[in-house]
N, C-alpha and C. Protein backbone atom coordinates (compact mmCIF):
# COMPACT_ATOMS: atom_id res chain seq x y z
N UNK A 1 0.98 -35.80 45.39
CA UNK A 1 2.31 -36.00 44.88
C UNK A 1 2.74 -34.73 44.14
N UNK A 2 3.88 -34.50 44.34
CA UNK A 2 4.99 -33.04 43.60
C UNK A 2 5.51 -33.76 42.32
N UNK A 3 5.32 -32.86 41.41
CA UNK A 3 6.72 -33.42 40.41
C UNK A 3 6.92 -31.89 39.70
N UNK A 4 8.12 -32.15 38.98
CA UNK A 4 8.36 -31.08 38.21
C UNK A 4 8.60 -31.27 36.88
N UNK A 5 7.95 -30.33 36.26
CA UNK A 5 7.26 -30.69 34.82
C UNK A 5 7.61 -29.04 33.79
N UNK A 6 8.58 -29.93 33.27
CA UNK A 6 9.78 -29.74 31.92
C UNK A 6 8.41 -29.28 30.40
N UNK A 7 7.88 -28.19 30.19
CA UNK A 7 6.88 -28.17 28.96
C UNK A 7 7.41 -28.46 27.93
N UNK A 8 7.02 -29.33 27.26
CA UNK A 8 7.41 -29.99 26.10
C UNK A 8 7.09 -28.63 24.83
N UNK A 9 8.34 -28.85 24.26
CA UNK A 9 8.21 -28.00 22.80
C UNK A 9 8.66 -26.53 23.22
N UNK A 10 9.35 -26.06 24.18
CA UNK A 10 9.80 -24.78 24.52
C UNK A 10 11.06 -24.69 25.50
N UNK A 11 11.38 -23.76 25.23
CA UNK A 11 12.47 -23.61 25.94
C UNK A 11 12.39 -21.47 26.63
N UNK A 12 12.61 -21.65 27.72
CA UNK A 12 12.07 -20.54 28.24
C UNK A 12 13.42 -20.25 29.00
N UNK A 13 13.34 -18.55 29.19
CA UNK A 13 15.24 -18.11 30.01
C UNK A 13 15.39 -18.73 31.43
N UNK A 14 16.57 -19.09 31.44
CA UNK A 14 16.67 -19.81 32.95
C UNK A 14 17.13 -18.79 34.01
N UNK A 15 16.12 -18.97 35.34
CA UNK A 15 16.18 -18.50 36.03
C UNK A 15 17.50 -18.35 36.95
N UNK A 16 18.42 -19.22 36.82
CA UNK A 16 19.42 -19.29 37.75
C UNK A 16 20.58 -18.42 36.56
N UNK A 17 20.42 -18.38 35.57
CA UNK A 17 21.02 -17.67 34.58
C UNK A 17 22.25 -16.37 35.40
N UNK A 18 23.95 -16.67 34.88
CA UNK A 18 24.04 -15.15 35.22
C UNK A 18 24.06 -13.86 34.72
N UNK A 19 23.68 -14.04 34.37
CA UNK A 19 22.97 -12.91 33.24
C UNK A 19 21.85 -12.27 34.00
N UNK A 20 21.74 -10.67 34.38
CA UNK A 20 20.41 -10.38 34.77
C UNK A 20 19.37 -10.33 34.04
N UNK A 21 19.33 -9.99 33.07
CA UNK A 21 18.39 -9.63 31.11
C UNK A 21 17.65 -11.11 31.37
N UNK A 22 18.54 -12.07 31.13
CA UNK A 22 18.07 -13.57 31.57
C UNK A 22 17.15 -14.06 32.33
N UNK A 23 17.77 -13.49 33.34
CA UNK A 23 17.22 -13.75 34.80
C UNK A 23 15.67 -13.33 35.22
N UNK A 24 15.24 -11.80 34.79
CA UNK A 24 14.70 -11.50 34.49
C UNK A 24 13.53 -11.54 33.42
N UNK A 25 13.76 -12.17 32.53
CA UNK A 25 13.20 -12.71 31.50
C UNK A 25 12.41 -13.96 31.75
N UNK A 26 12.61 -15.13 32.37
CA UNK A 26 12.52 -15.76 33.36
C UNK A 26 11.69 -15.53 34.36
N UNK A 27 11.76 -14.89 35.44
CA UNK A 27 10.99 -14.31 36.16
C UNK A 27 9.70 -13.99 35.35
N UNK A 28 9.40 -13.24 34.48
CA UNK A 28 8.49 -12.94 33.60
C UNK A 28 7.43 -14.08 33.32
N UNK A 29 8.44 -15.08 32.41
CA UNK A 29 7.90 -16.28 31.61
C UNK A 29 7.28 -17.45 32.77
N UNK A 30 8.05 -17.38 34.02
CA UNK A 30 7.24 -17.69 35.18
C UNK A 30 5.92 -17.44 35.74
N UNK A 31 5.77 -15.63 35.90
CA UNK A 31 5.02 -14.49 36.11
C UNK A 31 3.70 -15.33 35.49
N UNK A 32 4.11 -14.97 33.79
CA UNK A 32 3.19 -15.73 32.31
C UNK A 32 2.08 -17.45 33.36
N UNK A 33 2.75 -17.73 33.33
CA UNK A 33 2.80 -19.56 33.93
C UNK A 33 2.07 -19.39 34.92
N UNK A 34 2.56 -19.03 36.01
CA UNK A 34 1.62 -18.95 37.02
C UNK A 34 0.05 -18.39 37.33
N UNK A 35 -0.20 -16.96 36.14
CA UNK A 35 -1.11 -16.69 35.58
C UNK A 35 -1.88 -17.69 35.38
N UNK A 36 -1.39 -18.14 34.48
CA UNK A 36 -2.39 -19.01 33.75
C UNK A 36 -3.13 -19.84 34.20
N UNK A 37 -1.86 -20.57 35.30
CA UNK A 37 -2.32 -22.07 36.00
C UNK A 37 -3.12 -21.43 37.32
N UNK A 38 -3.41 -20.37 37.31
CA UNK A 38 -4.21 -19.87 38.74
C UNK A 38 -5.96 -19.68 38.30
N UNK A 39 -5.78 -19.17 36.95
CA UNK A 39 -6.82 -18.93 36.38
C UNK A 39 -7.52 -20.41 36.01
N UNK A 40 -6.73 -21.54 35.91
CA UNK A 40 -7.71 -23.19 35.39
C UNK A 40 -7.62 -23.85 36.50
N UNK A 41 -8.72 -24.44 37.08
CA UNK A 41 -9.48 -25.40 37.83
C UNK A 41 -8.50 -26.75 37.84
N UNK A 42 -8.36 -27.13 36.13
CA UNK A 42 -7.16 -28.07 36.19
C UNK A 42 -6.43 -27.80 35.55
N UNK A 43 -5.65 -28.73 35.37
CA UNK A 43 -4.08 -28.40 34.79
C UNK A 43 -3.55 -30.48 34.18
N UNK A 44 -3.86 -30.31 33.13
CA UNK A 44 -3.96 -31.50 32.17
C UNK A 44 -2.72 -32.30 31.35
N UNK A 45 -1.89 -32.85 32.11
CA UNK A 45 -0.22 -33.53 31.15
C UNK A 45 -0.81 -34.60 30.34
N UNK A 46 0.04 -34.62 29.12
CA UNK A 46 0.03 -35.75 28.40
C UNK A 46 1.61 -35.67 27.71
N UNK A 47 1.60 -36.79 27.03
CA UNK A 47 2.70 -37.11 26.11
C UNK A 47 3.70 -36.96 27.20
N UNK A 48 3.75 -37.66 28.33
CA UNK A 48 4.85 -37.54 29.38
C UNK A 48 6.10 -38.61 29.06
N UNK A 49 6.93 -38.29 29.60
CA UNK A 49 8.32 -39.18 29.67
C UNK A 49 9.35 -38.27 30.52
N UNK A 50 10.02 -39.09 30.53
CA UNK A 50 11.06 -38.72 31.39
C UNK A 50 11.98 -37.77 31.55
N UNK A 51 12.67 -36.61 32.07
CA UNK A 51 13.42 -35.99 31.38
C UNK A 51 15.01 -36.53 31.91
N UNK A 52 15.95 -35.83 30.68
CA UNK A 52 17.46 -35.93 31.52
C UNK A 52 17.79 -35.82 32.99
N UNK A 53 16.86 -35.08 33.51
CA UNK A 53 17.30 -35.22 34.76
C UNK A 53 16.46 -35.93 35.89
N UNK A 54 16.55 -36.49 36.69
CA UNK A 54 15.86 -37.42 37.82
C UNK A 54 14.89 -36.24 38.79
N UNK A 55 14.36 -36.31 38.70
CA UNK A 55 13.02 -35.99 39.85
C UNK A 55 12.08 -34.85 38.62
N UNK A 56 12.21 -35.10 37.52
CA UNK A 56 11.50 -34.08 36.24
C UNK A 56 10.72 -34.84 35.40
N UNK A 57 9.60 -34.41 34.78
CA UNK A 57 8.97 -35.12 33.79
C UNK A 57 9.01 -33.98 32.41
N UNK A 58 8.60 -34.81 31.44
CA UNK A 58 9.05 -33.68 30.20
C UNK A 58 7.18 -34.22 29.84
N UNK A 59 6.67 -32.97 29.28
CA UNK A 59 4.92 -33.62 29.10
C UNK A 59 4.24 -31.97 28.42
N UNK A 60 3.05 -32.69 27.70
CA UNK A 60 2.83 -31.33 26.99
C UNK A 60 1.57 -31.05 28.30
N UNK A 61 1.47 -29.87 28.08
CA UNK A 61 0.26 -29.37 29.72
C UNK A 61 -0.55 -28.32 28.90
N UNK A 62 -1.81 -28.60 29.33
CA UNK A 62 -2.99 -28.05 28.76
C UNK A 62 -3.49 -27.89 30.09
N UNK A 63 -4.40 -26.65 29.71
CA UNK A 63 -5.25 -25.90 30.56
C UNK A 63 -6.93 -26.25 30.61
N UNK A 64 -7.64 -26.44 31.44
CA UNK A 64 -8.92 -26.73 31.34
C UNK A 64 -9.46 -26.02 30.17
N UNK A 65 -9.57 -25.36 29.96
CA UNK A 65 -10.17 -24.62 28.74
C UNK A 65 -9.95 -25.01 27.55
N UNK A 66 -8.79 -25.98 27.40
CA UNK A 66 -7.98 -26.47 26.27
C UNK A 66 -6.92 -25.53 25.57
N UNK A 67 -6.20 -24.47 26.54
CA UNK A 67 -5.79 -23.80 25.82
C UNK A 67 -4.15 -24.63 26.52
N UNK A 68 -3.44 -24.42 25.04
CA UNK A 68 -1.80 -25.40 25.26
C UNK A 68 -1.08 -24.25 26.16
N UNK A 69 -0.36 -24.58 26.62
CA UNK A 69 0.63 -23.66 27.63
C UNK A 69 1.72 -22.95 26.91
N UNK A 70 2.31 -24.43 26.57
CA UNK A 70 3.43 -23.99 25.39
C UNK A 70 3.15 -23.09 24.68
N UNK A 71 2.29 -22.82 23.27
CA UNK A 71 1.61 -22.04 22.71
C UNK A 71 1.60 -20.74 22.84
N UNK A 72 0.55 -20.65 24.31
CA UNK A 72 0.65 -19.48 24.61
C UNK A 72 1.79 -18.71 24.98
N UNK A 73 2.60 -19.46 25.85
CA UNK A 73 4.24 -18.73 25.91
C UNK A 73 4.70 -18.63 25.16
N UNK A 74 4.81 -19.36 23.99
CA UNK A 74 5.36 -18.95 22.28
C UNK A 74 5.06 -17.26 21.86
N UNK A 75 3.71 -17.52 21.48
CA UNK A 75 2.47 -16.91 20.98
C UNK A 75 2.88 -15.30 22.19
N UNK A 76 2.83 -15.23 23.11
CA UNK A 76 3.45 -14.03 24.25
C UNK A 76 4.88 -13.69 24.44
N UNK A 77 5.64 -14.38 23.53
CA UNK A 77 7.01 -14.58 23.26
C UNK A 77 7.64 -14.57 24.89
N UNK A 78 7.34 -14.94 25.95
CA UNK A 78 7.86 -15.82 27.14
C UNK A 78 9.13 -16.78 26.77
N UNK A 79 8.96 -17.56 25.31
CA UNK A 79 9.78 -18.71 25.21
C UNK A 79 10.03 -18.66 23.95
N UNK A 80 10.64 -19.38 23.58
CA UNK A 80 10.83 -20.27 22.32
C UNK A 80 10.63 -21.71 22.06
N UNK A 81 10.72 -21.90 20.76
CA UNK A 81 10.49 -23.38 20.32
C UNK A 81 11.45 -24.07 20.58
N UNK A 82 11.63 -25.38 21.14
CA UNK A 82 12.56 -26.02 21.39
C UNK A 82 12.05 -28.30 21.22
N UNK A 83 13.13 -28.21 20.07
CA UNK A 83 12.76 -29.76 19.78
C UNK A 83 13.99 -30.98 20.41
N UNK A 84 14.81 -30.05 21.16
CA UNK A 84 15.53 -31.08 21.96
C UNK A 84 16.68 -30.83 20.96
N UNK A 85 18.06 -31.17 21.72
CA UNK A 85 19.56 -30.46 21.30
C UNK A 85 20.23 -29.45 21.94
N UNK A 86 21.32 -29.06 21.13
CA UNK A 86 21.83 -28.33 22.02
C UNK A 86 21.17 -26.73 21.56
N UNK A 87 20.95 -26.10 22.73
CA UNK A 87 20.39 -24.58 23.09
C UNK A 87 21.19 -23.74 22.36
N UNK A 88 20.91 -22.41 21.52
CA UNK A 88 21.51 -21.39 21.42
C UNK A 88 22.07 -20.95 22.58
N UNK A 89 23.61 -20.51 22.40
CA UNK A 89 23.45 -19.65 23.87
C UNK A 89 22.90 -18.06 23.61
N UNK A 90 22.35 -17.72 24.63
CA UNK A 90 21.73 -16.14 24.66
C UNK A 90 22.88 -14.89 25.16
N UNK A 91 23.10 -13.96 23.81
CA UNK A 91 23.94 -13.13 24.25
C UNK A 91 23.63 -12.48 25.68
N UNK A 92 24.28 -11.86 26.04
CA UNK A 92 24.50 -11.19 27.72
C UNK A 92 25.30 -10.24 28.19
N UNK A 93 25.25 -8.97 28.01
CA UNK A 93 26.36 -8.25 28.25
C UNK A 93 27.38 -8.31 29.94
N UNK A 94 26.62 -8.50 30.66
CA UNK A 94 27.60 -9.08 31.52
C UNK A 94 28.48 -10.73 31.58
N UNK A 95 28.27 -10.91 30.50
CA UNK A 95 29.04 -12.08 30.07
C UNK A 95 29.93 -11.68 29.56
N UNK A 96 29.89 -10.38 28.72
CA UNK A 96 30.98 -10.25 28.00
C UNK A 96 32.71 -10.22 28.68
């Protein structure tokens, strides 16, 4: 089974962003992610629920090793902290 899984406690640049800085940034914090999850055997959700949107789960994900995901993308500044609400928006010079 597929699902797609929302890391609880962060908020990371969105890829579809139009903003390239964004976009890019993103790409990165992905880059970060995929690392990680290539390097652990498993890949461990808890504290799951549902998210706003239909076919997503929102869940904290740990790495075989026990190391938190979130965390580390914090901790590598990939992301930020995020406790649910509304988002800063991120300046962008092609927004301007």
């Amino acid at each position: 089974m597929e699902v797609y899984v929302r890391i609880r406690g962060i908020d990371a640049p969105e890829l579809h962003s139009k903003c390239h800085e964004v976009r890019q940034a993103g790409l990165e914090a992905r880059h970060a992610l995929e690392e990680m999850a290539a390097h652990s055997p498993r890949i461990r959700l808890t504290n799951i629920s549902g998210d706003k949107y239909f076919g997503r789960i929102l869940a904290t994900v740990t790495l075989a090793d026990g190391r938190d995901v979130a965390g580390n993308l914090l901790s590598d500044g990939f992301a930020r902290e995020y406790g649910g609400g509304r988002k800063p928006r991120s300046p962008c010079a092609e927004e301007k």
